[in-house]
C-alpha atoms as a PDB file:
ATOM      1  CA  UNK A   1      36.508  64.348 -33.149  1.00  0.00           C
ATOM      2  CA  UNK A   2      35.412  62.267 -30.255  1.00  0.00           C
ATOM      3  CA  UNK A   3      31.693  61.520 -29.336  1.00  0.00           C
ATOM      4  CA  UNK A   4      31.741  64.016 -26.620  1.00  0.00           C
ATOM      5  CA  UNK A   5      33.027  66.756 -29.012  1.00  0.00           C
ATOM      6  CA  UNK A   6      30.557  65.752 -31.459  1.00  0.00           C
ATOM      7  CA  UNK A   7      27.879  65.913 -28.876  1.00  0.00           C
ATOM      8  CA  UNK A   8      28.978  69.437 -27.362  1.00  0.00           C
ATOM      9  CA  UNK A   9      29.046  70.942 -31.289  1.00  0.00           C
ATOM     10  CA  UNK A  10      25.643  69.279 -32.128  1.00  0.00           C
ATOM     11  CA  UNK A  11      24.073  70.967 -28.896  1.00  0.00           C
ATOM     12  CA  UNK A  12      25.880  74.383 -29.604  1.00  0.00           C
ATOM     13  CA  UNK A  13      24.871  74.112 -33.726  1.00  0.00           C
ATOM     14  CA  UNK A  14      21.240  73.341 -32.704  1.00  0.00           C
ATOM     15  CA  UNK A  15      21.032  75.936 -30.223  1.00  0.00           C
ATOM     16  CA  UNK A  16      21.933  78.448 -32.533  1.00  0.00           C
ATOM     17  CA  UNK A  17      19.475  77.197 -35.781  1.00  0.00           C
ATOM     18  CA  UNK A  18      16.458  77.223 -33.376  1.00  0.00           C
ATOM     19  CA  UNK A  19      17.728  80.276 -31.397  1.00  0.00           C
ATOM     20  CA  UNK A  20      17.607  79.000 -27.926  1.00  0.00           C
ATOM     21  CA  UNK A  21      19.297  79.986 -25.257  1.00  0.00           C
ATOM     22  CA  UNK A  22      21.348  77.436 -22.540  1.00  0.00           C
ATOM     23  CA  UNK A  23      18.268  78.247 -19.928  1.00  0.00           C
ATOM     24  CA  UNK A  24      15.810  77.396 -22.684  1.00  0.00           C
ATOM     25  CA  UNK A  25      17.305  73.982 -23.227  1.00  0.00           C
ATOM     26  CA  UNK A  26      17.763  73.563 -19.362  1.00  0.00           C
ATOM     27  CA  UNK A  27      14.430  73.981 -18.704  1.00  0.00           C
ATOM     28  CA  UNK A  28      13.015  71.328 -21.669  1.00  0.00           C
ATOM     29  CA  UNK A  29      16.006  68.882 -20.219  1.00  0.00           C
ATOM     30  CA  UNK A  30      14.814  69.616 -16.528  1.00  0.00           C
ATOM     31  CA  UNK A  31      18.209  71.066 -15.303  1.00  0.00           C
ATOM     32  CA  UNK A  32      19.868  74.122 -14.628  1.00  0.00           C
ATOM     33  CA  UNK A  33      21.325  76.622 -16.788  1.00  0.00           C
ATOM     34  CA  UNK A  34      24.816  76.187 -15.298  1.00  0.00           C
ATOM     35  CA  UNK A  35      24.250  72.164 -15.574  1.00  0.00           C
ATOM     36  CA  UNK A  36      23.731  72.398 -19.715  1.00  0.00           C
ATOM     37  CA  UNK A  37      27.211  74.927 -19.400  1.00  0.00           C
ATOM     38  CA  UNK A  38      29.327  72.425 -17.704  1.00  0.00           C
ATOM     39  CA  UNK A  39      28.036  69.706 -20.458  1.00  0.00           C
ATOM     40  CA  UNK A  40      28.798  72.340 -23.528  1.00  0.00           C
ATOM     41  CA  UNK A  41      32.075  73.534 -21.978  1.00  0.00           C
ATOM     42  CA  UNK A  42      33.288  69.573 -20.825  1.00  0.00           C
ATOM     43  CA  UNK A  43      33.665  69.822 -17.314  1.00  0.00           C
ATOM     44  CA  UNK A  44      30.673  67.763 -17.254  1.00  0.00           C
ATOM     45  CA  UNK A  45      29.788  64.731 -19.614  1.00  0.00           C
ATOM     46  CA  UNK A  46      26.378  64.346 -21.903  1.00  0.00           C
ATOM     47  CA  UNK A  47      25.086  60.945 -20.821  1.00  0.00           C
ATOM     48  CA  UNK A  48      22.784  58.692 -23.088  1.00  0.00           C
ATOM     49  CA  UNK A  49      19.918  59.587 -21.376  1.00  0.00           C
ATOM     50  CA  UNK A  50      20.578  63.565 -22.042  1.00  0.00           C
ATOM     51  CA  UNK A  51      21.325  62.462 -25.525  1.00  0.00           C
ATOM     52  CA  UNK A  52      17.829  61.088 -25.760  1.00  0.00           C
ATOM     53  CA  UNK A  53      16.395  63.794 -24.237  1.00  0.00           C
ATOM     54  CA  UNK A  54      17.814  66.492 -26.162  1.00  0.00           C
ATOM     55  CA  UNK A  55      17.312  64.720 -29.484  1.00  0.00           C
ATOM     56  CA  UNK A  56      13.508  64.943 -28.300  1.00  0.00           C
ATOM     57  CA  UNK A  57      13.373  68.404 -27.721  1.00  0.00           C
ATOM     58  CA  UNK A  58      14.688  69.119 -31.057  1.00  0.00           C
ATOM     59  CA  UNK A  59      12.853  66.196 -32.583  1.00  0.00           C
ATOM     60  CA  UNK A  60      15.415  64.382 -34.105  1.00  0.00           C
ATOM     61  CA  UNK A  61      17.055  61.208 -33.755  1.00  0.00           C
ATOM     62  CA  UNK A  62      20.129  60.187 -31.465  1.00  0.00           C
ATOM     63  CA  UNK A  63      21.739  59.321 -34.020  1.00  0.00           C
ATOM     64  CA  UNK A  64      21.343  62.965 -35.943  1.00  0.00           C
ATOM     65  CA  UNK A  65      22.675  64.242 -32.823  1.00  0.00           C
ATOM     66  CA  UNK A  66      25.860  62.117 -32.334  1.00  0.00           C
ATOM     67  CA  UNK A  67      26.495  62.440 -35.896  1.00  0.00           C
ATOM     68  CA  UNK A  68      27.653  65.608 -35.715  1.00  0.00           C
ATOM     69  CA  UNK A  69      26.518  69.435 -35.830  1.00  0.00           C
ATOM     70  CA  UNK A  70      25.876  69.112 -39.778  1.00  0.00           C
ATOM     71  CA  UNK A  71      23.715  66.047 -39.381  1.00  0.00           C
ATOM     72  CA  UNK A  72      21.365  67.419 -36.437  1.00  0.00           C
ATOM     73  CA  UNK A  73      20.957  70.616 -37.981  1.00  0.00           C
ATOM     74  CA  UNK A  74      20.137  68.632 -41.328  1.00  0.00           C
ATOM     75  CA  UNK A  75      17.614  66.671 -39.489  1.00  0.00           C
ATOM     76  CA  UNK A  76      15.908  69.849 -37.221  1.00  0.00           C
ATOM     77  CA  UNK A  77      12.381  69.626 -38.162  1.00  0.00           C
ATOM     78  CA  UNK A  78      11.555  73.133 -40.672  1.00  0.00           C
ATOM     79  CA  UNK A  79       9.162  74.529 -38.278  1.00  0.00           C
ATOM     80  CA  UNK A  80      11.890  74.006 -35.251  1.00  0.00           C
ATOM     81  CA  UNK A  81      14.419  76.104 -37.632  1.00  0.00           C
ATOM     82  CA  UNK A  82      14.845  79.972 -36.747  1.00  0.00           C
ATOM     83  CA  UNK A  83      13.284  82.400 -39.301  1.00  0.00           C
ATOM     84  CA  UNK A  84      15.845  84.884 -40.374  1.00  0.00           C
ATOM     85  CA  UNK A  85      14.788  88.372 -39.461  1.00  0.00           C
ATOM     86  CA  UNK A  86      12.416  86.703 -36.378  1.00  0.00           C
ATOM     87  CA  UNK A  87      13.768  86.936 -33.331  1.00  0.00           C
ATOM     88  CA  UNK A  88      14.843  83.756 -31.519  1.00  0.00           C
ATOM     89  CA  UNK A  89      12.181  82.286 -29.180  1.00  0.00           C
ATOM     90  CA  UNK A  90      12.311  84.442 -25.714  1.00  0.00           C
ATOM     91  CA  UNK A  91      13.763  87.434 -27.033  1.00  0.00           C
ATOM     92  CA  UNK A  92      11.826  90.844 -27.151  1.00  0.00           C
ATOM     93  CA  UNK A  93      12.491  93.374 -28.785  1.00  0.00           C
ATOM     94  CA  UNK A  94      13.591  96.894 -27.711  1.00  0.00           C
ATOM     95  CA  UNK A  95      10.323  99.115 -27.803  1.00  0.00           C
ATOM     96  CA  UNK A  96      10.524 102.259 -30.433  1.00  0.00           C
ATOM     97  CA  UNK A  97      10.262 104.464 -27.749  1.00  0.00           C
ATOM     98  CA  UNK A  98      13.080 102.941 -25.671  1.00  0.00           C
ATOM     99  CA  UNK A  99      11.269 101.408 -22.985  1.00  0.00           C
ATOM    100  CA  UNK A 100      10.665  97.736 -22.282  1.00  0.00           C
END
């Protein structure tokens, strides 16, 4: 698996344990939505500086994060971790009564 790879499954692995969306992490990194999609999806490359700067928002190291998607999960601080049964952060739930 090459760095990029391991970078682009890292992002998608932390995304999911936190439950944050693309936008989400776009707006902590400062970029679009469609500028984090073109990084996950390799049309566009994850430099070192968006390495640092996602490994902040998730506080862990650069080096969790280009380890691999086992390593930065590993490393995801407890209270950055998704509770199961909680929704992920920006999500609301349907009202009972079917309106929002």
């Amino acid at each position: 698996m090459s760095l990029e790879e391991r970078m682009r499954s890292a992002v998608a692995a932390l995304l999911h344990a936190v439950g944050e969306s693309q936008s989400e992490l776009a707006a902590a990194l400062g970029v679009s939505q469609a500028q984090v999609s073109r990084r996950q999806s390799g049309t566009a490359a994850w430099s070192l500086a968006d390495c640092e700067a996602v490994a902040a928002h998730y506080g862990i190291t650069a080096y969790d994060l280009l380890d691999g998607p086992t390593r930065a999960v590993e490393a995801l601080p407890a209270e950055r971790r998704r509770v199961p049964g909680r929704p992920a952060a920006g999500v609301r739930p349907a009202a009972v009564d079917g309106t929002l």
